[in-house]
Protein backbone atom coordinates (compact mmCIF):
# COMPACT_ATOMS: atom_id res chain seq x y z
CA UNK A 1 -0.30 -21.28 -5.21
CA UNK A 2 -1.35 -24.24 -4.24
CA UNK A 3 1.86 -27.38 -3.84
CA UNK A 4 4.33 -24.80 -3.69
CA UNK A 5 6.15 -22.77 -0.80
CA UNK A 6 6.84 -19.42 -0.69
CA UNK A 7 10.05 -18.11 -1.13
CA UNK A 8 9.47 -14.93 1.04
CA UNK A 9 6.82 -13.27 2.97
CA UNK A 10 6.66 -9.72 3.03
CA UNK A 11 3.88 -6.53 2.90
CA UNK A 12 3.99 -4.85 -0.82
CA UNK A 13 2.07 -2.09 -1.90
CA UNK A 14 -0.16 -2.35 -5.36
CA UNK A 15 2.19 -0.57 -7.48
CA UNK A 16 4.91 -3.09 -6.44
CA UNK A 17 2.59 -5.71 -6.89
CA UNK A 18 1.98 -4.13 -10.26
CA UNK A 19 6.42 -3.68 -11.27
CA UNK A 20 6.51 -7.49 -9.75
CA UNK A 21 4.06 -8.77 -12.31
CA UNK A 22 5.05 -6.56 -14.88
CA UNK A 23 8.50 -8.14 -15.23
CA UNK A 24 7.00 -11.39 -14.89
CA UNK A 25 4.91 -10.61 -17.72
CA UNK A 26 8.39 -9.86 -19.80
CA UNK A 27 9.73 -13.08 -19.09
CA UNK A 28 6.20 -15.86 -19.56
CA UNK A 29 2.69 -15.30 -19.45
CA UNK A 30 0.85 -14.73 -16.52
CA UNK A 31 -1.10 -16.89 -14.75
CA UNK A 32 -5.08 -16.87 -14.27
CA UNK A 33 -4.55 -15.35 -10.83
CA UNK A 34 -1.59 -12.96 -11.18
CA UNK A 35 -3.51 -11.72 -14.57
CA UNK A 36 -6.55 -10.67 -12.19
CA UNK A 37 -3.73 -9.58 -9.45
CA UNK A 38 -1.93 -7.60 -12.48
CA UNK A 39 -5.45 -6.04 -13.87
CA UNK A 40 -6.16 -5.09 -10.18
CA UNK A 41 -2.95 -3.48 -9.56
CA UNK A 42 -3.28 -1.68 -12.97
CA UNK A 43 -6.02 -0.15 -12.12
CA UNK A 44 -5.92 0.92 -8.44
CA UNK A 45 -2.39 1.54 -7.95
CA UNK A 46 -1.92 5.31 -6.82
CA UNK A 47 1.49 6.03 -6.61
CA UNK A 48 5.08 5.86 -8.22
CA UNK A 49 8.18 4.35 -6.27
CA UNK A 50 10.03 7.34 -4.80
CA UNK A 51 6.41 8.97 -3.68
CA UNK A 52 5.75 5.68 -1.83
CA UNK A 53 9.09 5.45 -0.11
CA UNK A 54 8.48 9.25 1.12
CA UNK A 55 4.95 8.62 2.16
CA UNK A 56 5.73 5.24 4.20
CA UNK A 57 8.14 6.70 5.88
CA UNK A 58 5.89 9.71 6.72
CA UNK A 59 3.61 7.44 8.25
CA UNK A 60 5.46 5.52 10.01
CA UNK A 61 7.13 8.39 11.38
CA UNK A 62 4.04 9.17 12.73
CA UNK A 63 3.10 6.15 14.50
CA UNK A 64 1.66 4.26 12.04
CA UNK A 65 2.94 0.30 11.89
CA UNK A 66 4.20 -0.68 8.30
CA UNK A 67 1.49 -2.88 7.34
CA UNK A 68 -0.95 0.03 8.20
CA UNK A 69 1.08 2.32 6.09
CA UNK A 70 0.81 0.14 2.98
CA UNK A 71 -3.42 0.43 3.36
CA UNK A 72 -2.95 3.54 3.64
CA UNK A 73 -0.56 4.32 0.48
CA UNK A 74 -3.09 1.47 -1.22
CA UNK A 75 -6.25 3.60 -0.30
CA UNK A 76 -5.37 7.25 -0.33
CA UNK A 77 -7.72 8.64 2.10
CA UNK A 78 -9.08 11.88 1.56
CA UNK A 79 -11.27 12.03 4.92
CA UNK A 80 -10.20 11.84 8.54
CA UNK A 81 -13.37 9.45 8.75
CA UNK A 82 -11.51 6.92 6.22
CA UNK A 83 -8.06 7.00 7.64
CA UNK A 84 -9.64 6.05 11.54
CA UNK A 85 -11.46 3.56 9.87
CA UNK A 86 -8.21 2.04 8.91
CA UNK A 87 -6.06 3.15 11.82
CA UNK A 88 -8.54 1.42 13.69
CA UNK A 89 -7.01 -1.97 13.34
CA UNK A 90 -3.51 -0.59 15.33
CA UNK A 91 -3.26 -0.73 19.23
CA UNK A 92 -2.85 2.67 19.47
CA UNK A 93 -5.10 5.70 19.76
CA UNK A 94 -4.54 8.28 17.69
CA UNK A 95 -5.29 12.73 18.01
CA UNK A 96 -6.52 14.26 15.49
CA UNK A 97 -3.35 16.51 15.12
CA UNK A 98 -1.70 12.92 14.19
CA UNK A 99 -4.68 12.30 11.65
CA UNK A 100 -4.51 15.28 10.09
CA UNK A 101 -0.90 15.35 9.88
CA UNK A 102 -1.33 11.68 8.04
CA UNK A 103 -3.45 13.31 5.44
CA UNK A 104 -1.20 15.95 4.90
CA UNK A 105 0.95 13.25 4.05
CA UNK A 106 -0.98 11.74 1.53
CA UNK A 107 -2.04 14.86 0.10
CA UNK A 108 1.39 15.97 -0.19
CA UNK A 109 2.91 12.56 -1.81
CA UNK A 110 -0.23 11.05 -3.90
């Protein structure tokens, strides 16, 4: 928001984003931009807490950097085409017995 600091900075997934705005929405109304940020989160967010913990720690496990792990779980690939398209962003090559080990991640959690 514009004239005011943040109090902390860190990667969420949408269906944090989504439980963040939710209590918010308990306590005041929402804003113009966290309503679109809530409606957006509403509608593409995938997965429950305790899958997301499991499947960020999957893919992590297997190489992937947080912040790549939370476009993943944010996404849900279901092609090996779509997940290099966003592994492509880390410094790091990955084999396809890494890939498809990722999306038997995510089609084991989501």
């Amino acid at each position: 928001m514009i004239g005011r600091e943040s109090e902390s900075e860190s990667i969420v997934s949408l269906g944090e984003v989504k439980r963040i705005l939710d209590d918010k929405k308990k306590e005041k109304e929402l804003t113009y931009e966290q309503q679109l940020a809530y409606d957006h989160a509403k509608k593409f967010a995938g997965l429950e807490k305790g899958k997301e913990e499991k499947l960020k720690s999957a893919l992590v496990s297997l190489g992937a950097s947080e912040k790549t792990a939370f476009r993943i779980m944010d996404i849900l690939p279901k092609s090996a085409l779509t997940l290099r398209q966003i592994l492509a962003h880390e410094n790091k090559t990955f084999s396809d017995d890494e890939i498809s080990k990722m999306l038997a991640a995510v089609k084991e959690h989501a």
